[in-house]
Structure formats: structure tokens, C-alpha cells
PDB file of N, CA and C in Angstrom:
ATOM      1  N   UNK A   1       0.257 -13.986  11.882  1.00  0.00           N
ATOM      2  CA  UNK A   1       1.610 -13.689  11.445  1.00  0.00           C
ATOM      3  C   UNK A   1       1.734 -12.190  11.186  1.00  0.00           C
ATOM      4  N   UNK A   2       2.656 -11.591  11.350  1.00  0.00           N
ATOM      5  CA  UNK A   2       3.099  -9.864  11.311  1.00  0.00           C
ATOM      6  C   UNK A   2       4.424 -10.080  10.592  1.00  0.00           C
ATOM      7  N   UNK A   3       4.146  -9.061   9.690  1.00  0.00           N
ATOM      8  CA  UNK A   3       5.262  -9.079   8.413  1.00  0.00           C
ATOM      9  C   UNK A   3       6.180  -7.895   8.903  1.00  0.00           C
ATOM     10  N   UNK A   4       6.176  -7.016   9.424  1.00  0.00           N
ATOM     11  CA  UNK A   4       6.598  -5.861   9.816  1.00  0.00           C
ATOM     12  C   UNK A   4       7.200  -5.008   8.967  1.00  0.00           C
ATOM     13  N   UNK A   5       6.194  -4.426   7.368  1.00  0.00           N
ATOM     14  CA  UNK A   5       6.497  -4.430   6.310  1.00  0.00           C
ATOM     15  C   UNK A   5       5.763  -3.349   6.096  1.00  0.00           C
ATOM     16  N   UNK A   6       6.040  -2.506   4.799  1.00  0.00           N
ATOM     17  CA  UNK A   6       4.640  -1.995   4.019  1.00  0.00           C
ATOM     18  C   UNK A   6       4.220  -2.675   2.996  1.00  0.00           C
ATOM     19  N   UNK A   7       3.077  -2.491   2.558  1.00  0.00           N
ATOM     20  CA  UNK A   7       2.662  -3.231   1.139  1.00  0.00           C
ATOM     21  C   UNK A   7       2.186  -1.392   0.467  1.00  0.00           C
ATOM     22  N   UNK A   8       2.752  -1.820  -0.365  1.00  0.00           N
ATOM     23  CA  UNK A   8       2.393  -0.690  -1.554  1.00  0.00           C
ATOM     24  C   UNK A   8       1.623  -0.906  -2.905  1.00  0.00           C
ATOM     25  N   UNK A   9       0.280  -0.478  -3.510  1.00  0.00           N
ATOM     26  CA  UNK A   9      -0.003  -0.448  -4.499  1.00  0.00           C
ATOM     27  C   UNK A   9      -1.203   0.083  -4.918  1.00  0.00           C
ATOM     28  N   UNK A  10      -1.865   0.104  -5.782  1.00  0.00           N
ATOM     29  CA  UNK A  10      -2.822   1.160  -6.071  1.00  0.00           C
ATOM     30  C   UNK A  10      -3.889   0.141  -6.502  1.00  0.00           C
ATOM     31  N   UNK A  11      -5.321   0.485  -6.235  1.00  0.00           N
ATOM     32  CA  UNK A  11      -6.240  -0.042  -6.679  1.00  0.00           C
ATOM     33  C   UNK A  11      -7.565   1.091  -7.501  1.00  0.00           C
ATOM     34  N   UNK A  12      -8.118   0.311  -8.623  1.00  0.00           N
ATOM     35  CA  UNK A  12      -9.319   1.080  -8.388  1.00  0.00           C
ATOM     36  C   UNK A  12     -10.972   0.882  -7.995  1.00  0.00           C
ATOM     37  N   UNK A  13     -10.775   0.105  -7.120  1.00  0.00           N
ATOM     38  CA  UNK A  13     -11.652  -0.109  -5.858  1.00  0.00           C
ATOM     39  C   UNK A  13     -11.752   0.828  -4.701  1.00  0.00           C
ATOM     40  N   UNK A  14     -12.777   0.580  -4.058  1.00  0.00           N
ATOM     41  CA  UNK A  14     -12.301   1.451  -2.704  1.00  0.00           C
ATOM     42  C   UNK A  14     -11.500   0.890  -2.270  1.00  0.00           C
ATOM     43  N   UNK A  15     -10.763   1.860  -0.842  1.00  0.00           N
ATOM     44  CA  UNK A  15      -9.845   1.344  -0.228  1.00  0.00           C
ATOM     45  C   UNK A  15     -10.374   0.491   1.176  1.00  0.00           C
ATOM     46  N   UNK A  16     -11.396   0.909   1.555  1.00  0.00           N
ATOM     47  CA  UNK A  16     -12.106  -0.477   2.451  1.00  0.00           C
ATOM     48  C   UNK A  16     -11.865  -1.795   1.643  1.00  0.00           C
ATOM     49  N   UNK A  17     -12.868  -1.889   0.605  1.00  0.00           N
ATOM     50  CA  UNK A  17     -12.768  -2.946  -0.470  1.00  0.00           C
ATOM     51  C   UNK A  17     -11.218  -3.763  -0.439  1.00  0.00           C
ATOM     52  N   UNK A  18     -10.321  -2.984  -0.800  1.00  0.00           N
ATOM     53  CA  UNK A  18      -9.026  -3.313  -1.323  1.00  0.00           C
ATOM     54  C   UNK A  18      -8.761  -3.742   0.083  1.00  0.00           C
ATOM     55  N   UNK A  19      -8.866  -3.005   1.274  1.00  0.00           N
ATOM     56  CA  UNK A  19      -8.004  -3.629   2.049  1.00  0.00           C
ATOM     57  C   UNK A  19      -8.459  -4.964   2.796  1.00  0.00           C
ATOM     58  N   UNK A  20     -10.029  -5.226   2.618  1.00  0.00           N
ATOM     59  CA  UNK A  20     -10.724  -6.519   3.011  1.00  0.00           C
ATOM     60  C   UNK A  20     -10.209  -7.131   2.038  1.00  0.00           C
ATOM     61  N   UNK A  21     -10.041  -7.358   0.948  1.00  0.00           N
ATOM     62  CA  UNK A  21      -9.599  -8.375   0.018  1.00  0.00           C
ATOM     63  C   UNK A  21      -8.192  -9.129   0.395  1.00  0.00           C
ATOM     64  N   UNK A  22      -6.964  -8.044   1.222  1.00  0.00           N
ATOM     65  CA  UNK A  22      -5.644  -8.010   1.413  1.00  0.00           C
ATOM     66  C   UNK A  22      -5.923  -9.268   2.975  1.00  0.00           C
ATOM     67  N   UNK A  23      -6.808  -8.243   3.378  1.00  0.00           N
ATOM     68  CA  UNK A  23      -7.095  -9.603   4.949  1.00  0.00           C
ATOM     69  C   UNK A  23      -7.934 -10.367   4.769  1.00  0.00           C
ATOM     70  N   UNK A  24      -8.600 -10.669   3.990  1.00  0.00           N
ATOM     71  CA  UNK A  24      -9.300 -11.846   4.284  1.00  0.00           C
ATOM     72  C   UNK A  24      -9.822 -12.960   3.316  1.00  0.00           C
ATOM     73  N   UNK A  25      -9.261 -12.304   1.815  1.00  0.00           N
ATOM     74  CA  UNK A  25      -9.680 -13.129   0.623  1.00  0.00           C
ATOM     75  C   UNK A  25      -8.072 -13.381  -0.474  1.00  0.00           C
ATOM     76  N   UNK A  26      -7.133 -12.582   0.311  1.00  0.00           N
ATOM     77  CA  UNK A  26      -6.072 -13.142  -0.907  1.00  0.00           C
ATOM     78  C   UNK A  26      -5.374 -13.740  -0.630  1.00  0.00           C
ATOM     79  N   UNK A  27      -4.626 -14.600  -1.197  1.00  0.00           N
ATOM     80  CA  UNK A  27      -4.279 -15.795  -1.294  1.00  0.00           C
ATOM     81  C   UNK A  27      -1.937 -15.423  -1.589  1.00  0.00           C
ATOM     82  N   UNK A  28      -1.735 -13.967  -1.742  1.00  0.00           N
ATOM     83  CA  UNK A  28      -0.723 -14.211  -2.506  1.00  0.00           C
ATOM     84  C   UNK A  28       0.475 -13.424  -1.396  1.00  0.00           C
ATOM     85  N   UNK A  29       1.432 -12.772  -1.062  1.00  0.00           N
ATOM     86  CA  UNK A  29       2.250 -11.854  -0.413  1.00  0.00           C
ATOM     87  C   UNK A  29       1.269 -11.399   0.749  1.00  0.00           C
ATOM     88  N   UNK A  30       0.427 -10.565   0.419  1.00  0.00           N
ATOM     89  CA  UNK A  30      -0.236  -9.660   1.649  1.00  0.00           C
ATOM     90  C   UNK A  30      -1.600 -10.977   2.131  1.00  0.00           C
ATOM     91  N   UNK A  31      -1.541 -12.024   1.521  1.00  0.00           N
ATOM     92  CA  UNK A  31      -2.358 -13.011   2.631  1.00  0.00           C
ATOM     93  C   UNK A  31      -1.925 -14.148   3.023  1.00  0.00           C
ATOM     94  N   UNK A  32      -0.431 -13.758   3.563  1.00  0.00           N
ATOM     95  CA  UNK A  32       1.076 -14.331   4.472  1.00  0.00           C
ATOM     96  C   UNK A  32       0.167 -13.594   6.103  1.00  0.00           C
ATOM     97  N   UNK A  33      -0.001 -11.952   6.223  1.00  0.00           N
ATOM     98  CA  UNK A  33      -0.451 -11.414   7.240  1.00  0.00           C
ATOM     99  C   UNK A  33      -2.293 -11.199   7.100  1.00  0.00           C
ATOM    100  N   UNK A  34      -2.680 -11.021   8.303  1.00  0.00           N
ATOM    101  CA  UNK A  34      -3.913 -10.528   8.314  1.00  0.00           C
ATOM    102  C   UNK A  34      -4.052  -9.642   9.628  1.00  0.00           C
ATOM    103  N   UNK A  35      -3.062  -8.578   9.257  1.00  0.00           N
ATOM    104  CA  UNK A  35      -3.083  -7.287  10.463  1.00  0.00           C
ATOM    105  C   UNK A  35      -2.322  -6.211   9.919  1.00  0.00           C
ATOM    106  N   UNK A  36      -2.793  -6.031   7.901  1.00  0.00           N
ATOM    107  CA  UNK A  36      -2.824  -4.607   7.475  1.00  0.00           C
ATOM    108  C   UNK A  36      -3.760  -3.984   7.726  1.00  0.00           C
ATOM    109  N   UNK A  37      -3.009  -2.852   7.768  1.00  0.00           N
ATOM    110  CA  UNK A  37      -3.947  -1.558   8.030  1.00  0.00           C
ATOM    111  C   UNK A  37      -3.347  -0.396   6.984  1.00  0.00           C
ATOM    112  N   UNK A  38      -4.080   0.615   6.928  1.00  0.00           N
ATOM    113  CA  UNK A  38      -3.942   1.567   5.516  1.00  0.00           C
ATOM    114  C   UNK A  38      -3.159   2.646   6.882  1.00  0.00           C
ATOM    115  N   UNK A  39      -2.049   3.177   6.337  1.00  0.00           N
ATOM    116  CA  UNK A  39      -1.471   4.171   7.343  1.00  0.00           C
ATOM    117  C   UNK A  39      -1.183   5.605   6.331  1.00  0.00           C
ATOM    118  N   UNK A  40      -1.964   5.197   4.674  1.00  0.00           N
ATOM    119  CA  UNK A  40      -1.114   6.157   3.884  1.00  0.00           C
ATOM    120  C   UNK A  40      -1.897   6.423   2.834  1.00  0.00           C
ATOM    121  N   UNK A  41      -2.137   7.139   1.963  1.00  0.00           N
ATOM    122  CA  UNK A  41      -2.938   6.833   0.797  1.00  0.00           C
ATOM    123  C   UNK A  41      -2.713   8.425   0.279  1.00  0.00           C
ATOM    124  N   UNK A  42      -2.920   8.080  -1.161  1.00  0.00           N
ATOM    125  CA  UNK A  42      -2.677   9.557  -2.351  1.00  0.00           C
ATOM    126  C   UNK A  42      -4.081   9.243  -3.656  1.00  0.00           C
ATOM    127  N   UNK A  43      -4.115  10.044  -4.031  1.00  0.00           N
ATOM    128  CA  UNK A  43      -5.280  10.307  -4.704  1.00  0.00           C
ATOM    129  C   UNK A  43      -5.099  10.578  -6.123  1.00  0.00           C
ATOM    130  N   UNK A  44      -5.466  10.011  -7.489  1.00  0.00           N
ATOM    131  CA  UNK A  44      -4.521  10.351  -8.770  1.00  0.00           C
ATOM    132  C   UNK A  44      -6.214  10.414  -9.591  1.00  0.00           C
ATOM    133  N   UNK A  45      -6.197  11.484 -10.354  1.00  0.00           N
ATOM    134  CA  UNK A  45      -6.805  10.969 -11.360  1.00  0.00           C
ATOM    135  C   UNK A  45      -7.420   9.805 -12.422  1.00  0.00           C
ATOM    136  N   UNK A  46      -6.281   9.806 -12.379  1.00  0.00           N
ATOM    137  CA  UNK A  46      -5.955   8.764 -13.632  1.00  0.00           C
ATOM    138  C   UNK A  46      -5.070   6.890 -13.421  1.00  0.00           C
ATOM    139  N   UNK A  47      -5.321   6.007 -13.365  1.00  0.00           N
ATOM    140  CA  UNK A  47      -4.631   4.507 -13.025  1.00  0.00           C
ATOM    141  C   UNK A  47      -3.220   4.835 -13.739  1.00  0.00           C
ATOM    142  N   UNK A  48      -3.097   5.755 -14.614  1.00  0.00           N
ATOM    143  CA  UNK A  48      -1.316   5.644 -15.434  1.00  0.00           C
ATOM    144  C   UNK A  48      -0.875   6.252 -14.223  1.00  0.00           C
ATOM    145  N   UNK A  49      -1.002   7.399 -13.665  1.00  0.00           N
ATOM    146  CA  UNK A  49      -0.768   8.732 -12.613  1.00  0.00           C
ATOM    147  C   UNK A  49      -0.226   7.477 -11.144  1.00  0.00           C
ATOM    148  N   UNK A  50      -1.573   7.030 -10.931  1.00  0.00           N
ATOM    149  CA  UNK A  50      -1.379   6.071  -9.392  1.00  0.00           C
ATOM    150  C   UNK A  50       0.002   5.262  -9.657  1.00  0.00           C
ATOM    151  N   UNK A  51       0.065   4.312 -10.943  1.00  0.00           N
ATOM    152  CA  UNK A  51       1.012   3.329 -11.322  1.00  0.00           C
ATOM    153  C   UNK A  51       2.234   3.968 -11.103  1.00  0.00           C
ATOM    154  N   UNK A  52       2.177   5.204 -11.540  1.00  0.00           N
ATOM    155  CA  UNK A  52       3.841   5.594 -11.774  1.00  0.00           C
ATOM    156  C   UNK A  52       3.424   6.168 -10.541  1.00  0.00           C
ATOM    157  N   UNK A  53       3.493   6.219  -9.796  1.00  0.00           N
ATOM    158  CA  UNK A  53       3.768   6.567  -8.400  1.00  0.00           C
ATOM    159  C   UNK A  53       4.159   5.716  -7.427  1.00  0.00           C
ATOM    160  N   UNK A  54       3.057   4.895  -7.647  1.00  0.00           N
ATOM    161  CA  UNK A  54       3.753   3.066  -7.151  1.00  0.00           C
ATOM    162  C   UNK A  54       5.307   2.373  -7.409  1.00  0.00           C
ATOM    163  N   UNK A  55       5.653   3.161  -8.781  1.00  0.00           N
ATOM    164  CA  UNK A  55       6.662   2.103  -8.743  1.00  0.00           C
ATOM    165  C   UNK A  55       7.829   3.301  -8.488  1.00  0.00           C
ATOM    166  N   UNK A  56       7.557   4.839  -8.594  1.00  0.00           N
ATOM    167  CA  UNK A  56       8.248   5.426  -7.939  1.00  0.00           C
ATOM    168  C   UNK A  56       8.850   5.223  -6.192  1.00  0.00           C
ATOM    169  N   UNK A  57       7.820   5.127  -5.655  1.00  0.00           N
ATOM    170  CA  UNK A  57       7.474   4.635  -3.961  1.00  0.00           C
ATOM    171  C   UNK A  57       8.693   3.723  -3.726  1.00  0.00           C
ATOM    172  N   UNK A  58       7.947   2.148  -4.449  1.00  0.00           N
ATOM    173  CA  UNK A  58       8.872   1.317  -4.591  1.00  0.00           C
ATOM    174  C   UNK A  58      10.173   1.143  -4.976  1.00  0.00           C
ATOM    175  N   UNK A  59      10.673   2.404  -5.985  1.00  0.00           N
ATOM    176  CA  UNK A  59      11.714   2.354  -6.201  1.00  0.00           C
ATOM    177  C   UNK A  59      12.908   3.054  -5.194  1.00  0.00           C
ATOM    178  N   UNK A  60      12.321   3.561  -4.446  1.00  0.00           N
ATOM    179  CA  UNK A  60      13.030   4.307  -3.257  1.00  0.00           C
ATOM    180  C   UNK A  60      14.133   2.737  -2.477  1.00  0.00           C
ATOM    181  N   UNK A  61      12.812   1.583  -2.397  1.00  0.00           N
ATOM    182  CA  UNK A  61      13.719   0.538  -1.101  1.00  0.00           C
ATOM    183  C   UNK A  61      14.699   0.811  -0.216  1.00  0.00           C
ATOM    184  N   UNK A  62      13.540   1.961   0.342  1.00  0.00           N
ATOM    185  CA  UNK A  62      14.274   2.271   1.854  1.00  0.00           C
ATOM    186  C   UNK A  62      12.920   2.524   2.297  1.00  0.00           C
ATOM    187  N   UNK A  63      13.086   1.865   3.656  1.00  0.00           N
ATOM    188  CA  UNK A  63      12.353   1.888   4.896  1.00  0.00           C
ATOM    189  C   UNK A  63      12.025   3.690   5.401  1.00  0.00           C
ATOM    190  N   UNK A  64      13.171   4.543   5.454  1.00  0.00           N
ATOM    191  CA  UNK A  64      13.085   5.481   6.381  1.00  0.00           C
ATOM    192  C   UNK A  64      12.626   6.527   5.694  1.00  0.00           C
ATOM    193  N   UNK A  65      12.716   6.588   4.037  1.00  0.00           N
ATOM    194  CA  UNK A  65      12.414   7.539   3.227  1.00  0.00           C
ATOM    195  C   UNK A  65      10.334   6.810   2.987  1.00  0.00           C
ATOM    196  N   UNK A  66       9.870   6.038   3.075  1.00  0.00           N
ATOM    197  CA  UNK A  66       8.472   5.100   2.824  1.00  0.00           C
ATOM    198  C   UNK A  66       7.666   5.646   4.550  1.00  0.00           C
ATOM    199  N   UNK A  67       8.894   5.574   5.489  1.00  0.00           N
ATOM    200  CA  UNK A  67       8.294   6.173   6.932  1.00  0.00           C
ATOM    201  C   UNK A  67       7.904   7.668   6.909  1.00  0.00           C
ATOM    202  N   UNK A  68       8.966   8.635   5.955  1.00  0.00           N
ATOM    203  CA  UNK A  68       8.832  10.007   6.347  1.00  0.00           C
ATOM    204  C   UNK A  68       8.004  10.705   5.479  1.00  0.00           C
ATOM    205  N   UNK A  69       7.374   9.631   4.576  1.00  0.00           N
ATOM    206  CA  UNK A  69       6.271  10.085   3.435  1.00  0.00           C
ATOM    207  C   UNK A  69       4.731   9.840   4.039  1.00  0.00           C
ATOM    208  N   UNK A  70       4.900   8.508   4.941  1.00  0.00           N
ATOM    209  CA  UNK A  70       4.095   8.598   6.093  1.00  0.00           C
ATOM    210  C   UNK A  70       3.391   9.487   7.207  1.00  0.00           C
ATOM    211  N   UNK A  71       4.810  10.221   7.601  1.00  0.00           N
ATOM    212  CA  UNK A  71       4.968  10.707   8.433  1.00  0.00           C
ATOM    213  C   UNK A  71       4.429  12.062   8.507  1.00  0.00           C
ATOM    214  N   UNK A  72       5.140  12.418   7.124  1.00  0.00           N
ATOM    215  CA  UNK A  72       4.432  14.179   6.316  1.00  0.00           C
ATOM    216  C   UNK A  72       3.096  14.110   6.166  1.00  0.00           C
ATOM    217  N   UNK A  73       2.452  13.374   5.131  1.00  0.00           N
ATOM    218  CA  UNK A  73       1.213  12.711   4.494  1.00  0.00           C
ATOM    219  C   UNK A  73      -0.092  12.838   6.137  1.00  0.00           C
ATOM    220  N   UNK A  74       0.732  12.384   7.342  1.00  0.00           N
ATOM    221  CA  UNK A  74      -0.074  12.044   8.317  1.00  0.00           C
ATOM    222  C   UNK A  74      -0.948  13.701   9.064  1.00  0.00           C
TER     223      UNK A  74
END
């Protein structure tokens, strides 16, 4: 199944780790698909720093502004 989506959120695991867990061990939203891939990632100090960035991200809910942060970032 292909969600044709992003998933957004922060872990403090690696991000190999995190993203094997997303394909192949979770059970909840992101293990609906099993063909994420990491296209993006930021780096925080601190888990308060990552969080509020996450829900900044998220608070955008737009597609084209989540693409061009992509896009720069790349």
C-alpha cells in the first residue's frame, strides 16, 4: 500500500532504527505503508528543540510549503 504522504516526527533513536520500526514493526498510521523512506531530516540538541519543530512542520498543513523545505534541505 502507498500513502502518498509525509510522516513527520522526531525520534531519539537512530534514524535507520526509527525508520525499520515505521516498515516493519509498527502496528499504527505509518504501518498502513511499508515504502517510507527518510527524504528529510534536522538535527536539535535537545528532544524540547526537535518537538517544537515537529509540531511547527505540522502546523504548516500544506503539502507545497513540507515539499520546498525538502527541496532547500536537499
Amino acid at each position: 500500500m502507498t500513502m502518498d504522504r509525509y510522516y513527520m516526527g522526531h525520534s531519539c533513536d537512530t534514524l535507520e532504527n526509527r525508520l525499520r520500526q515505521h516498515l516493519y514493526e509498527h502496528v499504527g498510521f505509518t504501518g498502513k505503508a511499508k515504502d517510507w523512506k527518510l527524504v528529510y531530516h534536522e538535527v536539535f540538541d535537545t528532544k524540547t528543540e526537535a518537538y517544537a519543530r515537529e509540531r511547527q512542520v505540522k502546523g504548516w498543513k500544506n503539502r507545497h510549503l513540507v515539499e520546498r523545505l525538502i527541496e532547500e534541505g536537499s
